[in-house]
C-alpha atoms as a PDB file:
ATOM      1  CA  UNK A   1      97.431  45.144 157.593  1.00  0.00           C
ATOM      2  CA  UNK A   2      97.352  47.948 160.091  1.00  0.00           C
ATOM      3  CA  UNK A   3      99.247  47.861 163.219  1.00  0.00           C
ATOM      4  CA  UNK A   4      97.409  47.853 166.306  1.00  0.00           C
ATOM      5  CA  UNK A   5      98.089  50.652 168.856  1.00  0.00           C
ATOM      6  CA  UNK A   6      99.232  47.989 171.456  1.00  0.00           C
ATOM      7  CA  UNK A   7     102.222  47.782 168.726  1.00  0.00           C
ATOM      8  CA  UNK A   8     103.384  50.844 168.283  1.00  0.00           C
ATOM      9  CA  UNK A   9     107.271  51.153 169.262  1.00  0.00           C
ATOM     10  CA  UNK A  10     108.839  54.385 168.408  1.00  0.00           C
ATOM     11  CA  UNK A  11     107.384  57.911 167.825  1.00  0.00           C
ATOM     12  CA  UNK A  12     106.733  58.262 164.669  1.00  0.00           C
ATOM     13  CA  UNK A  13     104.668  54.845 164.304  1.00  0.00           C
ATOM     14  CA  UNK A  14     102.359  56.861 167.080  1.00  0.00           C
ATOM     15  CA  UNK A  15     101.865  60.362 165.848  1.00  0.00           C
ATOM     16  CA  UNK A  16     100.596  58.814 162.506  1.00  0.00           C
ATOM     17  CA  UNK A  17      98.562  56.331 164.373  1.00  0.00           C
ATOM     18  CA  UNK A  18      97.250  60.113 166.170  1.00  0.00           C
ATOM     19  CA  UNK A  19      96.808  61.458 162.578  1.00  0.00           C
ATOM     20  CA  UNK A  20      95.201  58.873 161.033  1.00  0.00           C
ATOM     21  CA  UNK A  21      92.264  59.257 164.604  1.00  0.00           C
ATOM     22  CA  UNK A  22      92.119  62.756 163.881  1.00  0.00           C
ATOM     23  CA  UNK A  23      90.861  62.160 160.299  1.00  0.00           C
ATOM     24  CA  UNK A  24      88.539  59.170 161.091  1.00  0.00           C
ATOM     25  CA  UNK A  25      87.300  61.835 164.121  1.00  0.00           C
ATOM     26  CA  UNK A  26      87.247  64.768 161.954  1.00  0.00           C
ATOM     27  CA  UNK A  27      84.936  63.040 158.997  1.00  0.00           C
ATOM     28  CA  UNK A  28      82.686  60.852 161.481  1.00  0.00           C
ATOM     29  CA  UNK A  29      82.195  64.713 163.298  1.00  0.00           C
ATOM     30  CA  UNK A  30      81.002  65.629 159.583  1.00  0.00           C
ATOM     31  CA  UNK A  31      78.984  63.138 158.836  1.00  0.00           C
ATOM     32  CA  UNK A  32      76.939  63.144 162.214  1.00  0.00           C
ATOM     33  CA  UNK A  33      76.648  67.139 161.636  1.00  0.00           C
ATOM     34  CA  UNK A  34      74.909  66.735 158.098  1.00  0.00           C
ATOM     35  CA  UNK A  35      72.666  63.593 159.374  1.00  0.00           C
ATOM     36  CA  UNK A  36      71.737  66.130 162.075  1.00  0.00           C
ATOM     37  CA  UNK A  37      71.314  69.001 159.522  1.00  0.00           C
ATOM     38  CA  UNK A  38      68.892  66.637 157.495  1.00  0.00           C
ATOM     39  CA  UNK A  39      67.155  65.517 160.588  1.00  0.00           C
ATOM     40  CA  UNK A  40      66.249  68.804 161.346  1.00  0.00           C
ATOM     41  CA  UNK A  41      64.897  69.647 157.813  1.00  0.00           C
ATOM     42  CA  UNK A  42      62.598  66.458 157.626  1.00  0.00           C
ATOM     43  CA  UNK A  43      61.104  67.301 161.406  1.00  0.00           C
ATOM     44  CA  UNK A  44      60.953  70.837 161.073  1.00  0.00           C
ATOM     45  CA  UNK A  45      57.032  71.777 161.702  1.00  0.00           C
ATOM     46  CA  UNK A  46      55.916  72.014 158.440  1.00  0.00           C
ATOM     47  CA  UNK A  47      57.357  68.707 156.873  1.00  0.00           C
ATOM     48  CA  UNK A  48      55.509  66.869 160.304  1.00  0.00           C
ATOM     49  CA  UNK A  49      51.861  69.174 159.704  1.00  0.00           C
ATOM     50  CA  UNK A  50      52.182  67.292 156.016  1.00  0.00           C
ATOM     51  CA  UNK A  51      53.157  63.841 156.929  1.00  0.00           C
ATOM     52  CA  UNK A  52      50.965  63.636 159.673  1.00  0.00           C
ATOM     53  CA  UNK A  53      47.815  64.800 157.119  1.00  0.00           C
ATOM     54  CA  UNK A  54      49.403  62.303 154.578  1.00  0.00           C
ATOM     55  CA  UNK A  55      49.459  59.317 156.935  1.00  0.00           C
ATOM     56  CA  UNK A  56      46.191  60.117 158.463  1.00  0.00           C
ATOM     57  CA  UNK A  57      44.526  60.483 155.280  1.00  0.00           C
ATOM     58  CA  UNK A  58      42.982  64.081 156.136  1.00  0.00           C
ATOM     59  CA  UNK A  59      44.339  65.906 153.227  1.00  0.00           C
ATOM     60  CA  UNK A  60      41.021  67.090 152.462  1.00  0.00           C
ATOM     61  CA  UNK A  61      39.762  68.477 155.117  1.00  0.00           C
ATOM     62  CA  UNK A  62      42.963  70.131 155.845  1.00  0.00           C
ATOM     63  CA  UNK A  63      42.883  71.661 152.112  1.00  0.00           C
ATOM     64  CA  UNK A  64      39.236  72.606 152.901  1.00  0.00           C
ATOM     65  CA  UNK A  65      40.378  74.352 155.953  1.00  0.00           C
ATOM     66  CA  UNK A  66      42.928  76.584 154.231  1.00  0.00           C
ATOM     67  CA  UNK A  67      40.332  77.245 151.631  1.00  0.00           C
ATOM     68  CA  UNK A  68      38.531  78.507 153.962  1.00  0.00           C
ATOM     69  CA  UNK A  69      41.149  80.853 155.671  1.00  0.00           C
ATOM     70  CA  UNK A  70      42.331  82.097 152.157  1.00  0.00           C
ATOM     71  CA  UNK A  71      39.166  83.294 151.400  1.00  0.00           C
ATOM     72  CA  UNK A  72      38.321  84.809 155.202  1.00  0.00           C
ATOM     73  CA  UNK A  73      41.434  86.782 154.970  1.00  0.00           C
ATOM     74  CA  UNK A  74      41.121  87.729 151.118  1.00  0.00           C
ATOM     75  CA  UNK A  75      37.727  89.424 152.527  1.00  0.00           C
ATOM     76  CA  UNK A  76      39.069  91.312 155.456  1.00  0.00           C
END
């Protein structure tokens, strides 16, 4: 088992409780950055446009509306 910090007697006992933080800090630091990373991917405007058409069931309209615009620009 693990000493706890309150038992830590000498110096060395306490710079490899410090190391053993710094790695716990380091890969928590990691793992929030690439939760944030995905959490930005899955919100980004386009993913919301489609789950918000998906949940609302307006697919197709939505497709009929882009139908539309392809074909308005195609004649310009």
């Amino acid at each position: 088992m693990k000493p706890k910090y309150s038992q830590i007697t000498n110096l060395q006992e306490l710079e490899a409780a410090q190391r053993q933080l710094r790695r716990k800090i380091e890969r928590k630091g990691k793992e929030l950055s690439g939760r944030f990373e995905n959490l930005q991917q899955d919100y980004s405007p386009a993913n919301l446009l489609g789950m918000t058409a998906r949940t609302t069931g307006s697919d197709v309209p939505i497709l009929q509306v882009i139908r539309y615009l392809k074909k308005k620009i195609a004649s310009l």
